[in-house]
Protein backbone atom coordinates (compact mmCIF):
# COMPACT_ATOMS: atom_id res chain seq x y z
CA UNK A 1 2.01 35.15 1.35
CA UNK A 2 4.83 33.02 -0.02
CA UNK A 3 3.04 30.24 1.20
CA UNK A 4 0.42 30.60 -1.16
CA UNK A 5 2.61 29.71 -4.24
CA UNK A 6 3.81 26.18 -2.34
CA UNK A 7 0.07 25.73 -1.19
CA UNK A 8 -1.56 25.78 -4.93
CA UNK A 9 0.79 23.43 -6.81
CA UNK A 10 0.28 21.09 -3.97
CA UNK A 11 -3.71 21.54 -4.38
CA UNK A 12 -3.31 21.36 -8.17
CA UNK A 13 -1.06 18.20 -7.98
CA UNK A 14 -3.75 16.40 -5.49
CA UNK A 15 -6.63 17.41 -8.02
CA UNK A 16 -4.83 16.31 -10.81
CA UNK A 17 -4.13 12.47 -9.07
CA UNK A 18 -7.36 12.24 -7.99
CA UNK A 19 -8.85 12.88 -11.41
CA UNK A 20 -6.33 9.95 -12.99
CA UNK A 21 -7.33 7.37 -10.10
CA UNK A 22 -10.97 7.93 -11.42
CA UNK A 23 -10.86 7.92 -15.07
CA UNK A 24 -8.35 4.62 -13.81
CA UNK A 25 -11.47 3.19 -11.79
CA UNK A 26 -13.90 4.43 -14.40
CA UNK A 27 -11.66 2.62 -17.17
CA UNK A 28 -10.94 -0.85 -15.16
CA UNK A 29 -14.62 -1.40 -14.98
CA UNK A 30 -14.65 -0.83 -11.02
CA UNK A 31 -18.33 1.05 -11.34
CA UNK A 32 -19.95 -2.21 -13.96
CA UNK A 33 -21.52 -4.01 -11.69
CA UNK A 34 -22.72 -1.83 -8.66
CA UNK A 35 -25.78 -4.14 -7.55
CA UNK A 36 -23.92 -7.45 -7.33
CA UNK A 37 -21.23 -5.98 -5.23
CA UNK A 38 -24.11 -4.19 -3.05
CA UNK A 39 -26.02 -7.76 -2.20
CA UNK A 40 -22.92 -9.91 -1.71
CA UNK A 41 -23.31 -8.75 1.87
CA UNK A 42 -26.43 -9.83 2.22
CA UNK A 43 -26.04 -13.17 1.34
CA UNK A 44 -22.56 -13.67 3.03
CA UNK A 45 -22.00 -17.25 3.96
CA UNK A 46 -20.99 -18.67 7.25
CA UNK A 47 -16.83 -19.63 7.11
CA UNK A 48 -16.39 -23.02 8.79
CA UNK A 49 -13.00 -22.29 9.64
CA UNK A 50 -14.06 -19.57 12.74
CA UNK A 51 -13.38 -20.75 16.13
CA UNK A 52 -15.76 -20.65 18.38
């Protein structure tokens, strides 16, 4: 049972960090551009420095 009082700080702690790294992402601009970021792959280009 004593467990349970360590257990729910840590849980309220990890909530609590979680919600700052998104209002962070959220506030940086990290969500603007979703579509740009989600075609770059798509139209990757070749590197010339590989080794083949």
């Amino acid at each position: 049972m004593s467990i349970i009082f360590t257990l729910i700080p840590v849980a309220i702690l990890f909530v609590i960090i979680a919600v700052v790294i998104f209002f962070w992402a959220v506030k940086s601009d990290q969500f603007e551009d979703l579509d740009r970021q989600a075609s770059n792959i798509l139209f990757d280009e070749d590197r010339k420095d590989r080794h083949e």
